[in-house]
PDB file of N, CA and C in Angstrom:
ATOM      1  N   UNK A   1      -2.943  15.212  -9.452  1.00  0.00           N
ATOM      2  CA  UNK A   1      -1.662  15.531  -8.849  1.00  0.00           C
ATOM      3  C   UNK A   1      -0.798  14.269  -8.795  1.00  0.00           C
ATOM      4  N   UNK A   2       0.461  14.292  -9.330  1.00  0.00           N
ATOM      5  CA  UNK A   2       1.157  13.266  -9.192  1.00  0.00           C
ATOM      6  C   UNK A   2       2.256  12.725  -7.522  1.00  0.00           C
ATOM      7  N   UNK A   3       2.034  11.567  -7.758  1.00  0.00           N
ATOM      8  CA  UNK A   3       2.507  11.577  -6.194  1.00  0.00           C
ATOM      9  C   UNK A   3       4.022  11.576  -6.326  1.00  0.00           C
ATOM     10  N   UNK A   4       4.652  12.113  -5.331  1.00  0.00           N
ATOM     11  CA  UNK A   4       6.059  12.975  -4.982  1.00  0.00           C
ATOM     12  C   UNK A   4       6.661  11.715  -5.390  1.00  0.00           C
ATOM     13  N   UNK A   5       8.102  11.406  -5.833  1.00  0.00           N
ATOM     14  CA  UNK A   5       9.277  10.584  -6.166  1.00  0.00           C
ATOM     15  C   UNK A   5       9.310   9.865  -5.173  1.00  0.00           C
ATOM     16  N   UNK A   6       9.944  10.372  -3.496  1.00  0.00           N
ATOM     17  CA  UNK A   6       9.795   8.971  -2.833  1.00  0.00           C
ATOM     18  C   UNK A   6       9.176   7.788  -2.862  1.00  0.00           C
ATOM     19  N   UNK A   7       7.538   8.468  -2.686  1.00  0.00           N
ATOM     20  CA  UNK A   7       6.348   7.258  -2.858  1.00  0.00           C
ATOM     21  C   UNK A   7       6.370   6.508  -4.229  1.00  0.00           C
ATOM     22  N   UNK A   8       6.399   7.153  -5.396  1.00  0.00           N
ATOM     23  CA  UNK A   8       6.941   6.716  -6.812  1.00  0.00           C
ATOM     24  C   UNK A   8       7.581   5.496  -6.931  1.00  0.00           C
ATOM     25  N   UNK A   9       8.837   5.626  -6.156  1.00  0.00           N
ATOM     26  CA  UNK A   9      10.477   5.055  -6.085  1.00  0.00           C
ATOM     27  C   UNK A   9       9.854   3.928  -4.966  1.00  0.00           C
ATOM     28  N   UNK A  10       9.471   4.062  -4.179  1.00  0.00           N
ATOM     29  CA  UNK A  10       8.877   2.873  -2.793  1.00  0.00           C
ATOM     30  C   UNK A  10       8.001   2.256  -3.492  1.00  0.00           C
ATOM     31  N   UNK A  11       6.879   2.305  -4.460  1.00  0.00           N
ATOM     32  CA  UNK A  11       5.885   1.744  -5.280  1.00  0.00           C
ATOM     33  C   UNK A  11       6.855   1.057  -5.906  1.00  0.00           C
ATOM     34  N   UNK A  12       7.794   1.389  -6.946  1.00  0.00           N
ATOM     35  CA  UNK A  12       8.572   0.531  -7.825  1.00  0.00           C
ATOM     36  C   UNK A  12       8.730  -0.540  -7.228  1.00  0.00           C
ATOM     37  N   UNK A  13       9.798  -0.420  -6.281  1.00  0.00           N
ATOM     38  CA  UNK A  13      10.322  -1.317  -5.061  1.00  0.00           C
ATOM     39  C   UNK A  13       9.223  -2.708  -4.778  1.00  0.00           C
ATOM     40  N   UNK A  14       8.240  -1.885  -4.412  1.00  0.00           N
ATOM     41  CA  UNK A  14       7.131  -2.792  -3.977  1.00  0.00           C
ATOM     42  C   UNK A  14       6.624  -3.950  -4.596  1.00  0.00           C
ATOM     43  N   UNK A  15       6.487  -3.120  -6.246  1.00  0.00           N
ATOM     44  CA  UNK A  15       6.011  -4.127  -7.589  1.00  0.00           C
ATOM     45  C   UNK A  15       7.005  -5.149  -7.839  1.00  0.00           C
ATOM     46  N   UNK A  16       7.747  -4.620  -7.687  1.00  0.00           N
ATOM     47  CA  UNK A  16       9.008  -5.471  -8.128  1.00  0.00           C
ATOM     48  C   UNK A  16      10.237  -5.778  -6.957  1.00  0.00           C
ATOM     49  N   UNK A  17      10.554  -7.120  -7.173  1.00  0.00           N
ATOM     50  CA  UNK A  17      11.646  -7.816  -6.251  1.00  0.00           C
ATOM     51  C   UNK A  17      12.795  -6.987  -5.885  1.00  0.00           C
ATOM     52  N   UNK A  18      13.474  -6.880  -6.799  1.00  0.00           N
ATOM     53  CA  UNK A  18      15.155  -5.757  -6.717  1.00  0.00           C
ATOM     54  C   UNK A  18      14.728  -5.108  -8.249  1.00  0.00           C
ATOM     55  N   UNK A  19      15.299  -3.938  -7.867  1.00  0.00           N
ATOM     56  CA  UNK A  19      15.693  -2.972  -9.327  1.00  0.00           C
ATOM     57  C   UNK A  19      17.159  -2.257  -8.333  1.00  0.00           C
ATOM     58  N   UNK A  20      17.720  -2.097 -10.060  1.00  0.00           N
ATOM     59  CA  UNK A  20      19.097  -1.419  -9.899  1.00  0.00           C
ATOM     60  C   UNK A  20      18.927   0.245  -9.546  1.00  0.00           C
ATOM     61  N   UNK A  21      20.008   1.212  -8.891  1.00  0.00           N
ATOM     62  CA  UNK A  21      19.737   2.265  -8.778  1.00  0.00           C
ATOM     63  C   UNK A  21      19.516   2.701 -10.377  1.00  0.00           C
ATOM     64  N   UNK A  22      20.425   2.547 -11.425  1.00  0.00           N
ATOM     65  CA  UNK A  22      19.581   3.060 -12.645  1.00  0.00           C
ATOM     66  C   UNK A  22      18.781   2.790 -13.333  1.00  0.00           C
ATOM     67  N   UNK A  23      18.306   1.844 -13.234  1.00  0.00           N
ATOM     68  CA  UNK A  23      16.652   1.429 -13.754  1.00  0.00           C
ATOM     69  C   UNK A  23      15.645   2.153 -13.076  1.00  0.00           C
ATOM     70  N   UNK A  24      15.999   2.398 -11.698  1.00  0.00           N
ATOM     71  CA  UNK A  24      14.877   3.517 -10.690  1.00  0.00           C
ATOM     72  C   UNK A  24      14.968   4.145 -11.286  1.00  0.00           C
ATOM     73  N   UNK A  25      16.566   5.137 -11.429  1.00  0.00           N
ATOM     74  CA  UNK A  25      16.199   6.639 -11.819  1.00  0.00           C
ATOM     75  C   UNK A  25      15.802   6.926 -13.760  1.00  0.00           C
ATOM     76  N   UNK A  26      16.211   5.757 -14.152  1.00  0.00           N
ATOM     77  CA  UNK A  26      15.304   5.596 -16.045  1.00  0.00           C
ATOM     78  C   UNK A  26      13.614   5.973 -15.694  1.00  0.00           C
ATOM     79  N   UNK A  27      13.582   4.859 -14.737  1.00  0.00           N
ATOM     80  CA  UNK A  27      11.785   4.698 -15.158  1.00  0.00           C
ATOM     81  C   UNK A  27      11.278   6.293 -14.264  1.00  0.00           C
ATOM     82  N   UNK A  28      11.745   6.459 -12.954  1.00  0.00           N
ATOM     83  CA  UNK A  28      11.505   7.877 -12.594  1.00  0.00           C
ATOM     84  C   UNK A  28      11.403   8.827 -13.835  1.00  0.00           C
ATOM     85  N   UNK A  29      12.690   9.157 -13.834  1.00  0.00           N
ATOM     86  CA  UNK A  29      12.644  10.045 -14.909  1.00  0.00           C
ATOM     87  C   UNK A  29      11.739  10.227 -15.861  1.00  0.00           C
ATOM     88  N   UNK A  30      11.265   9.124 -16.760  1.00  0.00           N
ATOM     89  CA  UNK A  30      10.218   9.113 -17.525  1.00  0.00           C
ATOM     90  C   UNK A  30       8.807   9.475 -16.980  1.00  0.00           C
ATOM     91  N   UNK A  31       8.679   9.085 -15.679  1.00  0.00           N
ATOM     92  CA  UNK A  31       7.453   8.794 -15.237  1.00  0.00           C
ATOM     93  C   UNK A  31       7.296  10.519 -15.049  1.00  0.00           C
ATOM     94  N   UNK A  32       8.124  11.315 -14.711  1.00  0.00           N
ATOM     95  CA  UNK A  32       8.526  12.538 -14.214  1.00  0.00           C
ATOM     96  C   UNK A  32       8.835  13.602 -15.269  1.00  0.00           C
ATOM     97  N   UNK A  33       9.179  12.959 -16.419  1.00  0.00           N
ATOM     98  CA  UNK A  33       9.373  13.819 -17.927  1.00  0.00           C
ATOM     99  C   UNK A  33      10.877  14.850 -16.999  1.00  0.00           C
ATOM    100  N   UNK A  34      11.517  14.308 -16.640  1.00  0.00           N
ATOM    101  CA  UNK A  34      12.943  14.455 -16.301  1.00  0.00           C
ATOM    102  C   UNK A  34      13.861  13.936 -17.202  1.00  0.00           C
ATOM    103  N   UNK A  35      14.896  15.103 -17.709  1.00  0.00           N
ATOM    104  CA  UNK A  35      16.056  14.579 -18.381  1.00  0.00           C
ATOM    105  C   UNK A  35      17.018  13.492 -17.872  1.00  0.00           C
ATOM    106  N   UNK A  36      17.542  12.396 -18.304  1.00  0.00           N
ATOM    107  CA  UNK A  36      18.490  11.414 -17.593  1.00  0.00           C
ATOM    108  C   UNK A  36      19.149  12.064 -17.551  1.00  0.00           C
ATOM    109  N   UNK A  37      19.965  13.253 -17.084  1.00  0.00           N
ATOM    110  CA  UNK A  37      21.224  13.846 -16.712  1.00  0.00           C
ATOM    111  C   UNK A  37      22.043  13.581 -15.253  1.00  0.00           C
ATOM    112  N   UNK A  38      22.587  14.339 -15.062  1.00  0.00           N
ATOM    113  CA  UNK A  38      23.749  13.888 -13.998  1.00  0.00           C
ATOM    114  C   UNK A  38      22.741  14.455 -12.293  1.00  0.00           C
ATOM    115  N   UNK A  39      21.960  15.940 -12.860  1.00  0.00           N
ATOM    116  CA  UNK A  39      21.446  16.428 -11.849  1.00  0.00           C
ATOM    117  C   UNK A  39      20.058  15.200 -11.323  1.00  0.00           C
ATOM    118  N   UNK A  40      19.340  15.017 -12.671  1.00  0.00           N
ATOM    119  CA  UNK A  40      18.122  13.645 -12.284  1.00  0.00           C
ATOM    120  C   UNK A  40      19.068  12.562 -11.446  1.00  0.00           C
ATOM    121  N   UNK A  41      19.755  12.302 -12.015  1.00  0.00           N
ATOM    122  CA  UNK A  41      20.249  11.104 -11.837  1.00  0.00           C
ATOM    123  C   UNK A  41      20.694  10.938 -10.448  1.00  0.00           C
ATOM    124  N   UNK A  42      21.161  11.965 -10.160  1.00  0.00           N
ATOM    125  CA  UNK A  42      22.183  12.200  -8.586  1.00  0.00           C
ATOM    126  C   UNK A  42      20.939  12.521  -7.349  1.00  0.00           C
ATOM    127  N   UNK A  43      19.532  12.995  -8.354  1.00  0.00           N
ATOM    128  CA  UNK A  43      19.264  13.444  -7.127  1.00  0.00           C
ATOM    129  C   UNK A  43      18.189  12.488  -6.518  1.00  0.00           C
ATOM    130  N   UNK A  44      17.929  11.196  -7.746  1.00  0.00           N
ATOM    131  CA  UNK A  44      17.423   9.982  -7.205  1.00  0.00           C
ATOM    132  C   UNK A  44      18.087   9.222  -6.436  1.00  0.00           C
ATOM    133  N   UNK A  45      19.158   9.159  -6.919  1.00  0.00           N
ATOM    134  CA  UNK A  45      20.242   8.312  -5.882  1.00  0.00           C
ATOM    135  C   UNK A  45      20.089   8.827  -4.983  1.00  0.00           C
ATOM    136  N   UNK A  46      19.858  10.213  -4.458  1.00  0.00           N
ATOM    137  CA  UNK A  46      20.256  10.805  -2.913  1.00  0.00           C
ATOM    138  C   UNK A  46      18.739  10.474  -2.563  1.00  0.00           C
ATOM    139  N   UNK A  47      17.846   9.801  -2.946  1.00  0.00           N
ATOM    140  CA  UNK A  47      16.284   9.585  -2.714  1.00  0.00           C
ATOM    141  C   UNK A  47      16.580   8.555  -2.309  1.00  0.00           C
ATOM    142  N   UNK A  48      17.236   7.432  -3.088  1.00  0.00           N
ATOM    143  CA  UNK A  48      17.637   6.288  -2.507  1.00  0.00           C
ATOM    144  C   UNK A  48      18.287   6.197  -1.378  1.00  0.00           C
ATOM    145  N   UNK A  49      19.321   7.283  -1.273  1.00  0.00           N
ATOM    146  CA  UNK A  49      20.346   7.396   0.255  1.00  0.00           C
ATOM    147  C   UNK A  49      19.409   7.440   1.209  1.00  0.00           C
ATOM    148  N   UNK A  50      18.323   8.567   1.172  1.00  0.00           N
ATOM    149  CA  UNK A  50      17.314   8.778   2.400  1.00  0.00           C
ATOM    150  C   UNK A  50      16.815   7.652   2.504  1.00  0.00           C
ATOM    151  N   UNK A  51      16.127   6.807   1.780  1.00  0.00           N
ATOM    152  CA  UNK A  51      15.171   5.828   1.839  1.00  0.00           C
ATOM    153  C   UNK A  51      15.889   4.610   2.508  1.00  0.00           C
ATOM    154  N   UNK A  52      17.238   4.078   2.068  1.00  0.00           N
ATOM    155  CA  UNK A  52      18.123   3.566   2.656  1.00  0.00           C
ATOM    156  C   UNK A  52      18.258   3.803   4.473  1.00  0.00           C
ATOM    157  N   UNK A  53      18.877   4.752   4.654  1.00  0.00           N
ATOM    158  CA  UNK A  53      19.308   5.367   6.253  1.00  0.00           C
ATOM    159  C   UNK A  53      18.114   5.413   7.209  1.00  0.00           C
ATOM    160  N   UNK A  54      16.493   5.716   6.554  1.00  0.00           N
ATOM    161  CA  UNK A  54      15.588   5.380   7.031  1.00  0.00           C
ATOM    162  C   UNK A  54      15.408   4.256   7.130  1.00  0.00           C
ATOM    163  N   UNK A  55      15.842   3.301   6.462  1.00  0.00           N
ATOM    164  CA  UNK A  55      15.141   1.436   6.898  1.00  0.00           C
ATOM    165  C   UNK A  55      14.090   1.016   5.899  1.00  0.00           C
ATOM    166  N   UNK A  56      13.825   1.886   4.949  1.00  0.00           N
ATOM    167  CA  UNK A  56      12.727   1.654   3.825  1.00  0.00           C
ATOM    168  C   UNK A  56      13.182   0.868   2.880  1.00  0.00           C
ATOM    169  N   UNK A  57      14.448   0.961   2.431  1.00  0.00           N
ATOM    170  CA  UNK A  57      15.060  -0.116   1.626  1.00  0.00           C
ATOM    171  C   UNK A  57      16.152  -0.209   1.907  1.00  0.00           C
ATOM    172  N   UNK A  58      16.804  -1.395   1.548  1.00  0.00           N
ATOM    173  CA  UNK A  58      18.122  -2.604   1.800  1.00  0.00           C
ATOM    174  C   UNK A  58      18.594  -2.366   0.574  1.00  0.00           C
ATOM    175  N   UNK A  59      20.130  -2.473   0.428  1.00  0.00           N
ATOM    176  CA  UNK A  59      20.694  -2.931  -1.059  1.00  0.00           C
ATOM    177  C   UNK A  59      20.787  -4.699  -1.007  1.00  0.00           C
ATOM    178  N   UNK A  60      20.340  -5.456  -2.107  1.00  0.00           N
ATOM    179  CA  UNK A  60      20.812  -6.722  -2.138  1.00  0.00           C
ATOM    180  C   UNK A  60      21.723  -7.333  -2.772  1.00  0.00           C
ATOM    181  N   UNK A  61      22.386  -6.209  -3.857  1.00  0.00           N
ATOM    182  CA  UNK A  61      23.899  -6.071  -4.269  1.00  0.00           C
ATOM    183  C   UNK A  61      24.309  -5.179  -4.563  1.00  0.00           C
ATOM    184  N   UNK A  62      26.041  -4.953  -4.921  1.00  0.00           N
ATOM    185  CA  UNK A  62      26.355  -3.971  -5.360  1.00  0.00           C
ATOM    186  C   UNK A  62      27.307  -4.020  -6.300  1.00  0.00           C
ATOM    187  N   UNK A  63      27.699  -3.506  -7.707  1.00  0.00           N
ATOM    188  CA  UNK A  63      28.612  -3.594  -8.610  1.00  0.00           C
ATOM    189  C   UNK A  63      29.211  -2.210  -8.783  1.00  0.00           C
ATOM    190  N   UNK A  64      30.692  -2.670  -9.466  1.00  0.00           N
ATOM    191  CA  UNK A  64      31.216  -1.783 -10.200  1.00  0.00           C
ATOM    192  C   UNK A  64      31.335  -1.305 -11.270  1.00  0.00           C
ATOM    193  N   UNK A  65      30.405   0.004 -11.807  1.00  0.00           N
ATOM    194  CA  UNK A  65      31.015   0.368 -13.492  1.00  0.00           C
ATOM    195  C   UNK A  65      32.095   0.695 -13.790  1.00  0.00           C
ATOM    196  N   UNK A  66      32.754   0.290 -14.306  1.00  0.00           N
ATOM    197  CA  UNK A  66      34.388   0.057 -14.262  1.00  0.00           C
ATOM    198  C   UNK A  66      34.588   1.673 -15.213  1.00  0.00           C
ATOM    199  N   UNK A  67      33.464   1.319 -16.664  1.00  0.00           N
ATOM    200  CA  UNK A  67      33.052   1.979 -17.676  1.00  0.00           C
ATOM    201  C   UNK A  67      33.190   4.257 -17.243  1.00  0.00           C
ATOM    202  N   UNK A  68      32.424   4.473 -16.146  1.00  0.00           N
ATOM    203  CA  UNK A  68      31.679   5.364 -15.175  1.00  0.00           C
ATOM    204  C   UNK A  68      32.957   4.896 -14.377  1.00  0.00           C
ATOM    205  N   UNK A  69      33.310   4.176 -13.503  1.00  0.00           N
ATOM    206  CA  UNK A  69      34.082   4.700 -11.976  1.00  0.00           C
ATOM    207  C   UNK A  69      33.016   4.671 -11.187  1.00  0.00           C
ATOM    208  N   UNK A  70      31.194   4.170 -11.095  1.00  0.00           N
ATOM    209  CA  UNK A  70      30.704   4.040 -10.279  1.00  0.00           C
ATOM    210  C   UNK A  70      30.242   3.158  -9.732  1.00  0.00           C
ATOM    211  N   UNK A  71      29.907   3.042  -8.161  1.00  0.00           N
ATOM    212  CA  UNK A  71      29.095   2.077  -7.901  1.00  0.00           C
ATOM    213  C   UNK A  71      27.866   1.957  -8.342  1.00  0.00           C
ATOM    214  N   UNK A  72      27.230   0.768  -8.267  1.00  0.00           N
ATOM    215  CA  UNK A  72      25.750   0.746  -8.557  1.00  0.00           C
ATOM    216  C   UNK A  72      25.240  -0.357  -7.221  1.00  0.00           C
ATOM    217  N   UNK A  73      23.799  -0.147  -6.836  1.00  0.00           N
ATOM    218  CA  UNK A  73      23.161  -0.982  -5.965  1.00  0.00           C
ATOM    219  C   UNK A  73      22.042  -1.245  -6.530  1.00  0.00           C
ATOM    220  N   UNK A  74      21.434  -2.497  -5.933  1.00  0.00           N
ATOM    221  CA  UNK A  74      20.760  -3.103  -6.611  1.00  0.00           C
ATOM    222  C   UNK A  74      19.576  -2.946  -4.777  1.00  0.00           C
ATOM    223  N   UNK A  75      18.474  -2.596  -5.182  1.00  0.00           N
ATOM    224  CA  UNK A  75      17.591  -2.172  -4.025  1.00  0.00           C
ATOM    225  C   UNK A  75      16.307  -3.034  -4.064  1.00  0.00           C
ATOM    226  N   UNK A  76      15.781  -3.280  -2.795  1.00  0.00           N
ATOM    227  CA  UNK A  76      14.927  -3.976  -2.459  1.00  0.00           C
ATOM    228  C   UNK A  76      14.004  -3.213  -1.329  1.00  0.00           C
ATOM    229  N   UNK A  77      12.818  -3.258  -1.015  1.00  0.00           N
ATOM    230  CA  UNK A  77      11.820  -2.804  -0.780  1.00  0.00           C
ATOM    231  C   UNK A  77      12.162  -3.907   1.218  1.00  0.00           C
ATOM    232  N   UNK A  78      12.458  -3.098   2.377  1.00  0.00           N
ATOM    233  CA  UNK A  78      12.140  -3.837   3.622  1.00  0.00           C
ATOM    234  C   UNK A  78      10.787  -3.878   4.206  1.00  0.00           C
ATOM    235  N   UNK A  79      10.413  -4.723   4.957  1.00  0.00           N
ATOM    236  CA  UNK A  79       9.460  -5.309   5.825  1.00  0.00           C
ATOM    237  C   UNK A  79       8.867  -4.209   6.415  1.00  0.00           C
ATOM    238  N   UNK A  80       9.888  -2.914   6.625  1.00  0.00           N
ATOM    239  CA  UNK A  80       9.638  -1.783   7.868  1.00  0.00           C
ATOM    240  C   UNK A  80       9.446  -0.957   6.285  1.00  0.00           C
ATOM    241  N   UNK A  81       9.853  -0.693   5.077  1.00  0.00           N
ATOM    242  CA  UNK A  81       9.042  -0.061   4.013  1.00  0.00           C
ATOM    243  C   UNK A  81       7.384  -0.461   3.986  1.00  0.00           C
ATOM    244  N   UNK A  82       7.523  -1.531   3.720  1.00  0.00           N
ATOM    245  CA  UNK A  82       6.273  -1.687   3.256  1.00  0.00           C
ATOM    246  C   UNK A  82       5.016  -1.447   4.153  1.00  0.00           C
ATOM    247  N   UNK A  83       5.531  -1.732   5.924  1.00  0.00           N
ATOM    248  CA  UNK A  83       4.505  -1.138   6.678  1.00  0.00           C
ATOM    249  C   UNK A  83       4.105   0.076   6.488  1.00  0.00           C
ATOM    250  N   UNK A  84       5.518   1.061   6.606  1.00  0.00           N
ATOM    251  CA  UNK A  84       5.124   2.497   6.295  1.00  0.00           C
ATOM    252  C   UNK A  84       4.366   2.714   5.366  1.00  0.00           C
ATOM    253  N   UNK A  85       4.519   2.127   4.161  1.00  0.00           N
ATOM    254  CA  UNK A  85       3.521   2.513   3.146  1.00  0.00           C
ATOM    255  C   UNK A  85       2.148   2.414   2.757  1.00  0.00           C
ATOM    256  N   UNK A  86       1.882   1.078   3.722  1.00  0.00           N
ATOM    257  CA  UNK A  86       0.646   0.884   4.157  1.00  0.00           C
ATOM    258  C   UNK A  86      -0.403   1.921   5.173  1.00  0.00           C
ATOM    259  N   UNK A  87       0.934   1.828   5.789  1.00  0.00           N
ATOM    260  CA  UNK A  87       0.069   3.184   7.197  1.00  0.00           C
ATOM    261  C   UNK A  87       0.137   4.559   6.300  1.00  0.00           C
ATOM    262  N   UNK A  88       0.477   4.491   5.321  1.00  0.00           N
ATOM    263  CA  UNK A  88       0.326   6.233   4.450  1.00  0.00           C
ATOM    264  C   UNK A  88      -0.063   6.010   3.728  1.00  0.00           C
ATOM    265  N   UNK A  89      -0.918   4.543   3.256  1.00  0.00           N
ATOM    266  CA  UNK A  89      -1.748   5.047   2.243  1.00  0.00           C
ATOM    267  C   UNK A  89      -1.279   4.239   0.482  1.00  0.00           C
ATOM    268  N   UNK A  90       0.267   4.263   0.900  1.00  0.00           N
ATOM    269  CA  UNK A  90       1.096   3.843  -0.542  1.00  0.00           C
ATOM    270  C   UNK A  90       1.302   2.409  -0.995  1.00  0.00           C
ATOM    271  N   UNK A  91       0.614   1.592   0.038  1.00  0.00           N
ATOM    272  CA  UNK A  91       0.733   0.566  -0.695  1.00  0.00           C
ATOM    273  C   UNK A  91      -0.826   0.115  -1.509  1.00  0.00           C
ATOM    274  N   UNK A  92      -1.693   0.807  -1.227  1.00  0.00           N
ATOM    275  CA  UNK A  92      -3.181   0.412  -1.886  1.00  0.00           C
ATOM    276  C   UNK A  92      -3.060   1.293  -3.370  1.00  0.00           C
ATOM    277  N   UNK A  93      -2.048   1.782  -3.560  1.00  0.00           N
ATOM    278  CA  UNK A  93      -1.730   2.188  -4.984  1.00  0.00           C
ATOM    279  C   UNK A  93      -0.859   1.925  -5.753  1.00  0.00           C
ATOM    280  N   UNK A  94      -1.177   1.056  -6.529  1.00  0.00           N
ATOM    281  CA  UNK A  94      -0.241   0.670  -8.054  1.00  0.00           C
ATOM    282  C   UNK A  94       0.408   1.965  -8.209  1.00  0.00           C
ATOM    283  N   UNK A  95       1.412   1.745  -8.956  1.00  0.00           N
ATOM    284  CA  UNK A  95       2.722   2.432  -9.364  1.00  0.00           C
ATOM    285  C   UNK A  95       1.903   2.106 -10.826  1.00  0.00           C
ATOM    286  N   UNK A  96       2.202   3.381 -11.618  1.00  0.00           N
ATOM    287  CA  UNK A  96       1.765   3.731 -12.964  1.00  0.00           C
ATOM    288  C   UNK A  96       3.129   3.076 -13.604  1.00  0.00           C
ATOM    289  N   UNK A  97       2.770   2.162 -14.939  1.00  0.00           N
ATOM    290  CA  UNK A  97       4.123   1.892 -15.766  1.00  0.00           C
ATOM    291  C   UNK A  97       4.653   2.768 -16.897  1.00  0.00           C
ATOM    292  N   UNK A  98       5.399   3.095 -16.819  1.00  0.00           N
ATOM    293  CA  UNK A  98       5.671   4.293 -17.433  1.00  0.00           C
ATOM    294  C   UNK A  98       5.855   4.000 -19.166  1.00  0.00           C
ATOM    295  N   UNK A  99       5.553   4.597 -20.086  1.00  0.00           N
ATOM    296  CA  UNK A  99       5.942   4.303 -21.068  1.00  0.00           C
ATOM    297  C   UNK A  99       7.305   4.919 -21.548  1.00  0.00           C
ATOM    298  N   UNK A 100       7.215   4.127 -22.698  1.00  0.00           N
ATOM    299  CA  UNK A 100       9.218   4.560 -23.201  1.00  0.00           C
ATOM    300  C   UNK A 100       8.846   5.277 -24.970  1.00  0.00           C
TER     301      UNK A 100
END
């Protein structure tokens, strides 16, 4: 059984320093055999919103695609993430690397 996107998306985080919101939702997607479309795409970001408003992750920047009209954030894994993930279990598990 594969583990749900949040934990997925909080593992990334974990492995790694900052990733951009679309590098999350690339490697998701793959990891997930999800199309990069607007619906994947939007509905990681709103994974990110929750994870955000909860205290699980911080943005540590943010740009403009001038290209798109969108913002982008650049996300980092907090102190109060990584406990949680410990007390559930998610941090004693590697994040699978997804192939391309």
């Amino acid at each position: 059984m594969k583990l749900h996107m949040k934990g997925y998306i909080l593992q990334l985080l974990a492995a790694n320093d900052t990733l951009w919101d679309n590098e999350i939702a690339h490697r998701t997607c793959i990891e997930y055999g999800k199309p990069e479309d607007e619906y994947w795409t939007g509905s990681i970001r709103a994974i990110l919103a929750d994870l955000y408003s909860g205290g699980l992750v911080q943005t540590a920047e943010d740009t403009l695609d001038e290209a798109t009209n969108k913002v982008h954030f650049r996300y980092a894994i907090t102190e109060f993430g990584r406990q949680r993930m410990a007390d559930t279990g998610l941090l004693d598990i590697e994040p699978k690397e997804a192939t391309q």
